[in-house]
C-alpha atoms as a PDB file:
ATOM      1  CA  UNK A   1     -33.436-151.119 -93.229  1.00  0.00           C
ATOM      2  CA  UNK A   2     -34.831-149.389 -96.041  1.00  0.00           C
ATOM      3  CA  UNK A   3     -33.636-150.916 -99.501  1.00  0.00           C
ATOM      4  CA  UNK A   4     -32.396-148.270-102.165  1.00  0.00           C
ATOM      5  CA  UNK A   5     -34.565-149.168-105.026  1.00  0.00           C
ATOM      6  CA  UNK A   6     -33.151-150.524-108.690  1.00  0.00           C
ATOM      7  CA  UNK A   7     -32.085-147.449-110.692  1.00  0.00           C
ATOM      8  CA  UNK A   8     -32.556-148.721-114.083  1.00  0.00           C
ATOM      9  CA  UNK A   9     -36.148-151.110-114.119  1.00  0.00           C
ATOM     10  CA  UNK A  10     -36.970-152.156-117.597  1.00  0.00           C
ATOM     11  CA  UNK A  11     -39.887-154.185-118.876  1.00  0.00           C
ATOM     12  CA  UNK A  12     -37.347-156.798-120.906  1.00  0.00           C
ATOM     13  CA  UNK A  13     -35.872-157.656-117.093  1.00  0.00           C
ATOM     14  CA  UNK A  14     -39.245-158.745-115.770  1.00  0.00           C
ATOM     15  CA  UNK A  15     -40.050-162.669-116.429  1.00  0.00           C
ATOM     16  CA  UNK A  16     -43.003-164.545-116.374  1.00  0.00           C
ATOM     17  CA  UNK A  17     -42.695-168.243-115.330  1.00  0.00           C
ATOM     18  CA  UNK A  18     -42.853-169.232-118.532  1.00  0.00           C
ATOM     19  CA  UNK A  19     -40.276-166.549-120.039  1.00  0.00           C
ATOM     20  CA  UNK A  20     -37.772-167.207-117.427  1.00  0.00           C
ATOM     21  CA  UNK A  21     -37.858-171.103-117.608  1.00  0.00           C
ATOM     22  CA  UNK A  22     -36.733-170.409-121.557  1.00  0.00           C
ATOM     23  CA  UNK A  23     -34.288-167.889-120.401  1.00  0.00           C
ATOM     24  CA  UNK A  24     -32.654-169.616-117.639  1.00  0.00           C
ATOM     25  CA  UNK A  25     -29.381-171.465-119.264  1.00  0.00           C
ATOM     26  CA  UNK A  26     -28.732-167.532-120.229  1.00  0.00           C
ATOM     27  CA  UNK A  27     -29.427-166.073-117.233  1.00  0.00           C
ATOM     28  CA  UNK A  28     -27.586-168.811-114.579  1.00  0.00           C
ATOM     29  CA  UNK A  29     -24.758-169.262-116.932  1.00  0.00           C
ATOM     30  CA  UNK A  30     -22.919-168.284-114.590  1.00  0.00           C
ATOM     31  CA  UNK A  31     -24.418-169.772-110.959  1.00  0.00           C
ATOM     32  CA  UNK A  32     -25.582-173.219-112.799  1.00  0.00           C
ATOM     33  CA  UNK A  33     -28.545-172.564-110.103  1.00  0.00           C
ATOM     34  CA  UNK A  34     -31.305-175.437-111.258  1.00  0.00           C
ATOM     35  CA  UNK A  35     -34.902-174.147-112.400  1.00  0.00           C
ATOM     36  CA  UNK A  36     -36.730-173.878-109.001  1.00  0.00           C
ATOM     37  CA  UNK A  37     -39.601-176.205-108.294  1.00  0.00           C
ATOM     38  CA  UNK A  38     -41.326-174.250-105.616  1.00  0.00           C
ATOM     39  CA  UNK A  39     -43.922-171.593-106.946  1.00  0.00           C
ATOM     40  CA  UNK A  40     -42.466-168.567-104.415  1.00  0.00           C
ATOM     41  CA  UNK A  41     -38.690-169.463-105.623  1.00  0.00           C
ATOM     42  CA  UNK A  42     -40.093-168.839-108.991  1.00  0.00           C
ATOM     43  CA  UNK A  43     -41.112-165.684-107.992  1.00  0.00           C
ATOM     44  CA  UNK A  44     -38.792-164.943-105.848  1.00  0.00           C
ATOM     45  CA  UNK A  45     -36.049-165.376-109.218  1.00  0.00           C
ATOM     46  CA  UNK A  46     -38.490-163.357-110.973  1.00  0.00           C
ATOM     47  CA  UNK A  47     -38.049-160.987-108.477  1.00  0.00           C
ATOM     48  CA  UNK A  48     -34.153-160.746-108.416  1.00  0.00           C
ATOM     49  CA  UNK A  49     -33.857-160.463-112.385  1.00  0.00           C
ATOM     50  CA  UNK A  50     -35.957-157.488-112.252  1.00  0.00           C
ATOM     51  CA  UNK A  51     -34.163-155.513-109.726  1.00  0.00           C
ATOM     52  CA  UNK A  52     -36.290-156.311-106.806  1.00  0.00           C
ATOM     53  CA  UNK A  53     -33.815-157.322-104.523  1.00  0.00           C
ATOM     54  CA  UNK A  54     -35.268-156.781-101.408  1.00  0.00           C
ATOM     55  CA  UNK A  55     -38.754-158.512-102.642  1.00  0.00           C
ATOM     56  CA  UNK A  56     -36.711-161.614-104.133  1.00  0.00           C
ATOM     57  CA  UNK A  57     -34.453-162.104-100.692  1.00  0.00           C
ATOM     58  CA  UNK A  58     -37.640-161.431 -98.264  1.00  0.00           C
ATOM     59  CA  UNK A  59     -39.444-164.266-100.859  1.00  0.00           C
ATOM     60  CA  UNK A  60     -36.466-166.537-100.569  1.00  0.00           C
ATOM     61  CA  UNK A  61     -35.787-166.604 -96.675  1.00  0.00           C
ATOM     62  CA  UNK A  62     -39.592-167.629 -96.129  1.00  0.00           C
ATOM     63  CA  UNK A  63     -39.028-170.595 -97.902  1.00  0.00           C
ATOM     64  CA  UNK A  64     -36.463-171.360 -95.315  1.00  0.00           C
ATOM     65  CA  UNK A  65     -32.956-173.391 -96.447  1.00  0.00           C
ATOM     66  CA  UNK A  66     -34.139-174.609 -99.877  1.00  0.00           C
ATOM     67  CA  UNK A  67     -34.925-170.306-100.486  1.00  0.00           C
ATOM     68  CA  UNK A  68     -31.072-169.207 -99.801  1.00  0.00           C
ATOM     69  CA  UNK A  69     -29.556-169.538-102.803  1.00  0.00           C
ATOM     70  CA  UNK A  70     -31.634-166.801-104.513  1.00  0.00           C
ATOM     71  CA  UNK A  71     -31.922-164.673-101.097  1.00  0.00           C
ATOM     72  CA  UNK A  72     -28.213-164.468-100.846  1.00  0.00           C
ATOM     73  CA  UNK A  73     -27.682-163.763-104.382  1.00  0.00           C
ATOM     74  CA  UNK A  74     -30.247-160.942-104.191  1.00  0.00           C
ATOM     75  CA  UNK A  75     -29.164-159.732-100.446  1.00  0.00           C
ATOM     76  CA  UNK A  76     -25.198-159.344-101.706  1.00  0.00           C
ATOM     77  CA  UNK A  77     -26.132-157.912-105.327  1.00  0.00           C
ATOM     78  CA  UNK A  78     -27.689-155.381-103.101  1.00  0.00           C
ATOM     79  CA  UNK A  79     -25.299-154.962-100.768  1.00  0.00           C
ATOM     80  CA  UNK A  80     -22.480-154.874-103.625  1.00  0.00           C
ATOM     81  CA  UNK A  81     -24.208-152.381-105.815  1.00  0.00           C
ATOM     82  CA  UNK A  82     -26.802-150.357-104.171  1.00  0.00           C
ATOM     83  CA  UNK A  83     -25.844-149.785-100.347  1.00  0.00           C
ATOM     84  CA  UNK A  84     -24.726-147.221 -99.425  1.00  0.00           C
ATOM     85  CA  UNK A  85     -23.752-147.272 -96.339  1.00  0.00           C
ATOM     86  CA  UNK A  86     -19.866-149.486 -95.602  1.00  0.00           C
ATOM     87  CA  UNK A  87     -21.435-150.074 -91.820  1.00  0.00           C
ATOM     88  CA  UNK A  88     -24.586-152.062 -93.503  1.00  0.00           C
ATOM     89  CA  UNK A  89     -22.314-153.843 -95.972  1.00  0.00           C
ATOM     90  CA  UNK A  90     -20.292-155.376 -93.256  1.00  0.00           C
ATOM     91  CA  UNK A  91     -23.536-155.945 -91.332  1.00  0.00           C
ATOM     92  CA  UNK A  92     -24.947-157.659 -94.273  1.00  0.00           C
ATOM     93  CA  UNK A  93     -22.026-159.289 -95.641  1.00  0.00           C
ATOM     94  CA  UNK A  94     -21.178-161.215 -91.948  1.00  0.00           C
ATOM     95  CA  UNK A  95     -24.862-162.151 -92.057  1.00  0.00           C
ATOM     96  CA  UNK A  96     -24.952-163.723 -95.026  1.00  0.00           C
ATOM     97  CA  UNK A  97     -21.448-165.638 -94.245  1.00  0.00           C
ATOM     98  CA  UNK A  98     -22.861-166.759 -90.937  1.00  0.00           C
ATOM     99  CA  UNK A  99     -26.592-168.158 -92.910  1.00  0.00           C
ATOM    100  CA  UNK A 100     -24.545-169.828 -95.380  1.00  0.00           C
ATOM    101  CA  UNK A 101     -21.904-171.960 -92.216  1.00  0.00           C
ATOM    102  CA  UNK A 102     -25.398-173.037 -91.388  1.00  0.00           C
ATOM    103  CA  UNK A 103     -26.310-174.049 -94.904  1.00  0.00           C
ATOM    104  CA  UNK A 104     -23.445-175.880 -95.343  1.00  0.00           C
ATOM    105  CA  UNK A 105     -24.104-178.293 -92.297  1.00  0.00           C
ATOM    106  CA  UNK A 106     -27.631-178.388 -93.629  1.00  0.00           C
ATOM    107  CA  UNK A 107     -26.803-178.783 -96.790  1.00  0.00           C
ATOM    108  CA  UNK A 108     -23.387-180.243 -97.434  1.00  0.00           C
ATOM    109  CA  UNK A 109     -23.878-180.693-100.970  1.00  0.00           C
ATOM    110  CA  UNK A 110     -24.819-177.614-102.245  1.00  0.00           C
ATOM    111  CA  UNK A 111     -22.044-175.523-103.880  1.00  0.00           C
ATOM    112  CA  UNK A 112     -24.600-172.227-103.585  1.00  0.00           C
ATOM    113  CA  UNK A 113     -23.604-172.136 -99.668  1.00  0.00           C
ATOM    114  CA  UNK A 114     -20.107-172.444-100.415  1.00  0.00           C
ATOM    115  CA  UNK A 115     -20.639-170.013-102.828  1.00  0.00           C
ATOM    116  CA  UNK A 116     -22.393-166.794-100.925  1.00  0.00           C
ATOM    117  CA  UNK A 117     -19.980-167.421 -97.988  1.00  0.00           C
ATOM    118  CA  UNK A 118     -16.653-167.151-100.081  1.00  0.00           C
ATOM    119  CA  UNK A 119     -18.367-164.356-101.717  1.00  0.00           C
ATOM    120  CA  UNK A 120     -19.522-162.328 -98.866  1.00  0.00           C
ATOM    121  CA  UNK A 121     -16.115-163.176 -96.662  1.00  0.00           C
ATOM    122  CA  UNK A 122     -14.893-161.378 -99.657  1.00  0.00           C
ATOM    123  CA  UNK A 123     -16.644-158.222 -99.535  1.00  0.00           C
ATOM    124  CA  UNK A 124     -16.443-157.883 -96.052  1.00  0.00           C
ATOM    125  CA  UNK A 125     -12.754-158.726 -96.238  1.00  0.00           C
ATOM    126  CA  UNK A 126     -12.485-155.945 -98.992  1.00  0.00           C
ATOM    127  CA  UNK A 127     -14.513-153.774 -96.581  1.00  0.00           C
ATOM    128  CA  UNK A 128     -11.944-154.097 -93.424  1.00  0.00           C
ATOM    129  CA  UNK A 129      -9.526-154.151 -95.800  1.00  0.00           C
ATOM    130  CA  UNK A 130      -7.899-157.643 -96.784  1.00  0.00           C
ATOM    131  CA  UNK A 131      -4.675-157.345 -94.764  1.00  0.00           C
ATOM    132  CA  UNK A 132      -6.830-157.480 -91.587  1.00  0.00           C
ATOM    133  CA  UNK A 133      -8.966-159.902 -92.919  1.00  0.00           C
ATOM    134  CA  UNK A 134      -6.049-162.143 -94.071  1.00  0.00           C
ATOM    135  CA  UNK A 135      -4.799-161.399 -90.013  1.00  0.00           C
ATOM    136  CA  UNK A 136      -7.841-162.508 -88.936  1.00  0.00           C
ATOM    137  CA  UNK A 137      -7.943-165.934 -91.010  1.00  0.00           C
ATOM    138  CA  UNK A 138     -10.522-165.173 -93.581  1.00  0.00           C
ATOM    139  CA  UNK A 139      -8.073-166.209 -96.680  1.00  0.00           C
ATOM    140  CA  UNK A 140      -7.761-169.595 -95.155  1.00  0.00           C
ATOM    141  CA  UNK A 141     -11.726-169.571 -95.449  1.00  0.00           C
ATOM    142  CA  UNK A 142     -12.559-168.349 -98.719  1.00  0.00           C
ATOM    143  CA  UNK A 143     -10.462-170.201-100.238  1.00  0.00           C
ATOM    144  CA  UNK A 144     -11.873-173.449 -98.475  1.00  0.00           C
ATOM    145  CA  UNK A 145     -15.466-172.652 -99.474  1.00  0.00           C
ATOM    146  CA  UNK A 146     -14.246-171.697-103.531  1.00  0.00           C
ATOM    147  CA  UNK A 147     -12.562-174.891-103.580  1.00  0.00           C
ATOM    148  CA  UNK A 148     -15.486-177.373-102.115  1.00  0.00           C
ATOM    149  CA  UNK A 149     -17.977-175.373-104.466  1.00  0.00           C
ATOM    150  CA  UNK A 150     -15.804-175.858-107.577  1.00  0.00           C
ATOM    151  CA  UNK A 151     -15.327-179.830-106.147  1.00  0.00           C
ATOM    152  CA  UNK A 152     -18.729-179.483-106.052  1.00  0.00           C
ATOM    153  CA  UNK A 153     -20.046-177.869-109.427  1.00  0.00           C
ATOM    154  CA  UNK A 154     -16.982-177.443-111.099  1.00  0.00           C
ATOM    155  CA  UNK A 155     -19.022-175.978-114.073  1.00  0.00           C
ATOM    156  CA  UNK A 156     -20.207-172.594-111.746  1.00  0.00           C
ATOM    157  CA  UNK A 157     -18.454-170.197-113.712  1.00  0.00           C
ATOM    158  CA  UNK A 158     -18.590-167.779-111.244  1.00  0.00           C
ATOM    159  CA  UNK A 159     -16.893-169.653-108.657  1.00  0.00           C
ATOM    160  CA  UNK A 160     -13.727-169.377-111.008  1.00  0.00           C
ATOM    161  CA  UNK A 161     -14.101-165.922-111.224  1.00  0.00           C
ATOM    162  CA  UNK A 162     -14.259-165.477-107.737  1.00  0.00           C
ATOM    163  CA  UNK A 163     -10.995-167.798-107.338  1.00  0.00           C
ATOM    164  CA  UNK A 164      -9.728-165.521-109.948  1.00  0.00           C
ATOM    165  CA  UNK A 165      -9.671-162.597-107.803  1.00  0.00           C
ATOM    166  CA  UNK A 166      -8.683-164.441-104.632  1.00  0.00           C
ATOM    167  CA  UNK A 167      -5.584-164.894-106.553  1.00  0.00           C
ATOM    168  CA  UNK A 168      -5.070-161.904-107.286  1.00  0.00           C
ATOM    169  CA  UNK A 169      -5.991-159.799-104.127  1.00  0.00           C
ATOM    170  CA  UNK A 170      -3.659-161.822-102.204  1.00  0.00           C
ATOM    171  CA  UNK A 171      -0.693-161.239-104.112  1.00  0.00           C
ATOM    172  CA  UNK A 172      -1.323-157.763-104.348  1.00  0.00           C
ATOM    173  CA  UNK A 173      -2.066-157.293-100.774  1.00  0.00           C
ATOM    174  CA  UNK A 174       0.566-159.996 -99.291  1.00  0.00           C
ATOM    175  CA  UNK A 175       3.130-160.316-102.506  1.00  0.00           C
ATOM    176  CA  UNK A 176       4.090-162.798-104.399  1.00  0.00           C
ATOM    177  CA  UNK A 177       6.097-165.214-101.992  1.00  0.00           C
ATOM    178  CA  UNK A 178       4.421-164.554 -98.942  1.00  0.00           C
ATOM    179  CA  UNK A 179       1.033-164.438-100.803  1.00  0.00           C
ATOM    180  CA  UNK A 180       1.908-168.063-102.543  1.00  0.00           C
ATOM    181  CA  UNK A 181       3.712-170.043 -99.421  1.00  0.00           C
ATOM    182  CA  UNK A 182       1.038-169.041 -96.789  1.00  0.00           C
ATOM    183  CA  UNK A 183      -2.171-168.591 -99.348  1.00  0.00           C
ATOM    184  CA  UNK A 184      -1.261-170.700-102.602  1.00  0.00           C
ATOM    185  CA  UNK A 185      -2.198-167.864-104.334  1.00  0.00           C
ATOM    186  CA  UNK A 186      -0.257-167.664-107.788  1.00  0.00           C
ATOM    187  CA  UNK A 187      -0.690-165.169-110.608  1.00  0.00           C
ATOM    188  CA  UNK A 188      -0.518-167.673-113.599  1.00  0.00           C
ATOM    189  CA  UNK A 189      -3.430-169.210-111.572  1.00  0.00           C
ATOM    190  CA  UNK A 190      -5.239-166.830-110.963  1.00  0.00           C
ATOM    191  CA  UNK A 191      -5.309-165.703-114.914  1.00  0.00           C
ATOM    192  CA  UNK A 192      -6.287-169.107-115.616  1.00  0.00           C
ATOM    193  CA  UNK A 193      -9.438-169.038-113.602  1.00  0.00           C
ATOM    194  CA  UNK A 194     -10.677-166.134-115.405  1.00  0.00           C
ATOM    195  CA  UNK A 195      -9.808-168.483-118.633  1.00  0.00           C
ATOM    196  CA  UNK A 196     -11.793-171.014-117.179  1.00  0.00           C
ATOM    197  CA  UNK A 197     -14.348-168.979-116.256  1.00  0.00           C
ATOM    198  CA  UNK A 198     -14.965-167.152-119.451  1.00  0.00           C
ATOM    199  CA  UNK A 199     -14.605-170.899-121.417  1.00  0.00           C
ATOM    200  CA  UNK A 200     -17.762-171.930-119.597  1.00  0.00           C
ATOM    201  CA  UNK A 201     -19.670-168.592-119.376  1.00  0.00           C
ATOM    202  CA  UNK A 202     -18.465-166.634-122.518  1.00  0.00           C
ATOM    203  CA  UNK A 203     -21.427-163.648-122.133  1.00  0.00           C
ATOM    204  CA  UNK A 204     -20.148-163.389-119.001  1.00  0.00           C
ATOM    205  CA  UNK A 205     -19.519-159.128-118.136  1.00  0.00           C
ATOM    206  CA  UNK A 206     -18.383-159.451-114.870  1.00  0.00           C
ATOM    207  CA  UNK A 207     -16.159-162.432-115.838  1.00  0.00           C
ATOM    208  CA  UNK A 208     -14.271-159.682-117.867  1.00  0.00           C
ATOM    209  CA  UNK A 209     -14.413-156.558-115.700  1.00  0.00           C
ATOM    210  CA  UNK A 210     -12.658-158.678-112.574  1.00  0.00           C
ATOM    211  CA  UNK A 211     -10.185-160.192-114.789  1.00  0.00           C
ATOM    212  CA  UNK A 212      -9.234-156.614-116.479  1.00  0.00           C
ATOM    213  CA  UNK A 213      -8.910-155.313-112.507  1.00  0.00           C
ATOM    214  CA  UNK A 214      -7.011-158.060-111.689  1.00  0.00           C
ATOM    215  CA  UNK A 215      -4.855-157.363-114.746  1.00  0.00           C
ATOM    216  CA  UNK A 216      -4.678-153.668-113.404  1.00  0.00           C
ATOM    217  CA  UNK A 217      -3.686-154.906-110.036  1.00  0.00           C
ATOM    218  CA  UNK A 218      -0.704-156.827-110.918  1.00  0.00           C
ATOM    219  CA  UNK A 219       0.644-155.366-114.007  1.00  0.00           C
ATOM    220  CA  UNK A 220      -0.440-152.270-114.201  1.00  0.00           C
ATOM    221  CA  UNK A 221      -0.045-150.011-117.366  1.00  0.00           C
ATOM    222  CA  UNK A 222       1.793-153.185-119.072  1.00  0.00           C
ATOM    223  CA  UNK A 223      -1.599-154.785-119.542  1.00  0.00           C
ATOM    224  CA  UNK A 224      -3.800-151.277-119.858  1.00  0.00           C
ATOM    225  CA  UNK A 225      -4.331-152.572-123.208  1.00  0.00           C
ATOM    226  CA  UNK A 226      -5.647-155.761-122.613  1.00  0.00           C
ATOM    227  CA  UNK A 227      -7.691-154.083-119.226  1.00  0.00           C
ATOM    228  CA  UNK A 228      -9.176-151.778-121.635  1.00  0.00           C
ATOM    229  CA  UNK A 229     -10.397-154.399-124.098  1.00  0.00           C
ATOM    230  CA  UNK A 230     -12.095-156.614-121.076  1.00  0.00           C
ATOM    231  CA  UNK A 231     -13.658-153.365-120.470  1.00  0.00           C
ATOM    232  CA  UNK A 232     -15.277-152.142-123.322  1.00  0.00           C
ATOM    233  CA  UNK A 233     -16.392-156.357-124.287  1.00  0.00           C
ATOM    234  CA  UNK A 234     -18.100-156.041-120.307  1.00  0.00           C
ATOM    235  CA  UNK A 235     -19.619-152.521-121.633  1.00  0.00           C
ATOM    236  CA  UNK A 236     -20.974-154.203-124.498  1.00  0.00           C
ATOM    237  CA  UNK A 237     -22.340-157.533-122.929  1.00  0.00           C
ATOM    238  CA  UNK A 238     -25.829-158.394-123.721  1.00  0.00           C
ATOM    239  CA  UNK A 239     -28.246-157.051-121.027  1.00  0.00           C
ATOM    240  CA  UNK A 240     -30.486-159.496-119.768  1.00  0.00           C
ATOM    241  CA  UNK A 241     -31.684-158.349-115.897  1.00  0.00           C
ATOM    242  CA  UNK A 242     -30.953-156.158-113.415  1.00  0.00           C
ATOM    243  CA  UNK A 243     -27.296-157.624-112.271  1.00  0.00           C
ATOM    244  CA  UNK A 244     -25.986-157.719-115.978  1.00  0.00           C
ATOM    245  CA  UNK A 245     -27.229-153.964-115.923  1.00  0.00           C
ATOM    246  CA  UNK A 246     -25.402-152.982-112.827  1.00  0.00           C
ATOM    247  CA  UNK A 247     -22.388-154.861-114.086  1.00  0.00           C
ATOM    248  CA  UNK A 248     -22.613-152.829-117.907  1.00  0.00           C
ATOM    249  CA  UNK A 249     -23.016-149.820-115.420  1.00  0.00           C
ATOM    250  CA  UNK A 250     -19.371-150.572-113.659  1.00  0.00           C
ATOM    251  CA  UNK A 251     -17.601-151.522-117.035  1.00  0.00           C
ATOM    252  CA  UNK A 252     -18.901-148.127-118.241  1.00  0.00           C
ATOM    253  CA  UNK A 253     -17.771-146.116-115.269  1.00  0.00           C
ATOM    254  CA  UNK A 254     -14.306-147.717-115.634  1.00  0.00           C
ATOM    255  CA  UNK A 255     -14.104-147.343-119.359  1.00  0.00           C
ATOM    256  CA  UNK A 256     -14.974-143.147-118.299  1.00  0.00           C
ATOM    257  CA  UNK A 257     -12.132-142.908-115.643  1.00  0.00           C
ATOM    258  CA  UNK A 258      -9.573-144.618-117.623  1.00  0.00           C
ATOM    259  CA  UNK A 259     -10.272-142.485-120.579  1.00  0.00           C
ATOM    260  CA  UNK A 260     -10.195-139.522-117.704  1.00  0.00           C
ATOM    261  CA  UNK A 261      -7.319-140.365-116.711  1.00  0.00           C
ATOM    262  CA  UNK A 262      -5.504-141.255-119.978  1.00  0.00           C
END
């Protein structure tokens, strides 16, 4: 498939080895990902932070097992951001889920393919639409891989962000009873995640623009306030690579259509 290039390229986002290495805690705040060891990981991180996803995940799957982490980070940034098409999300969304079950039995320590497959069961799910993907079992699934990768690395910031929304999307989708005898899913919980996950990655935008939806989603105008605020802090996040741009780029958009719409 042809890749939709990276709108916004900027000389700041593109790393040398030696740059990156000093800007790493900043930049993996949120994944925890260790500095890689292998030269074409390095450059296939380089890579991702400057926008070139499909560069960084063709770099990453050559390396084989030890390369996924970064290629499935890159591949569902993409696929998140810059696809356009909801067929090729699905497609690449299922692919990555179906990699990482194979990771896992490969790798059964290593949060990152617990990670990618909770996170791309979630797109797709949000693709289908959740109530068929809760139907078809996903929920049970997600939630399985969010919880062995926060067992796992129970500092991955993201991985309570991404338990954050579970939380939320359930109860929205399912309700509150059904969504907390059949799914566990609880609102109070799913708050605290973003807590959590904001605690260990304060800088974090997208931390802040999936807790104000999830504020949006449950209480509505009661918490436009505090929705707004998560906003305009994602809007004004410091801008380190390509994702955090993407993510300033979303924050914006939202700030725009509430404002619209107020």
């Amino acid at each position: 498939m042809a890749w939709t290039p990276f709108p916004y390229p900027e000389a700041s986002f593109r790393y040398t080895q030696e740059s990156l290495r000093a800007a790493w805690p900043e930049l993996h705040g949120g994944d925890r990902e260790p500095f890689p060891t292998h030269p074409a990981l390095v450059q296939a991180w380089i890579a991702f932070h400057a926008g070139e996803f499909e560069r960084a995940a063709r770099l990453g799957l050559d390396v084989g097992v030890n390369g996924y982490a970064v290629a499935h980070k890159a591949i569902c940034m993409y696929a998140n951001y810059l696809e356009t098409s909801d067929k090729k999300k699905l497609a690449t969304f299922e692919c990555v889920a179906e990699r990482c079950e194979r990771q896992q039995l490969e790798q059964p320590d290593n949060p990152a393919g617990y990670y990618w497959h909770a996170y791309a069961l979630g797109q797709y799910a949000r693709g289908i639409s959740v109530v068929k993907a809760l139907a078809q079992g996903l929920g049970a699934k997600i939630r399985h891989s969010l919880d062995k990768t926060i067992a796992l690395a129970p500092q991955r910031a993201d991985a309570h962000v991404a338990l954050g929304v579970y939380h939320a999307e359930i109860i929205d989708k399912a309700g509150a009873v059904l969504g907390g005898l059949t799914y566990g899913a609880r609102k109070e919980e799913g708050y605290r995640q973003f807590e959590q996950a904001l605690a260990l990655n304060p800088d974090s935008s997208i931390a802040r623009i999936q807790y104000a939806r999830a504020l949006l989603m449950l209480e509505g105008k009661k918490k436009m306030a505090q929705a707004v605020d998560l906003y305009r802090q994602a809007a004004c996040c410091d801008v380190r690579d390509a994702t955090e741009r993407l993510d300033q780029q979303v924050a914006q958009k939202e700030l725009e259509e509430e404002k619209q719409s107020g």
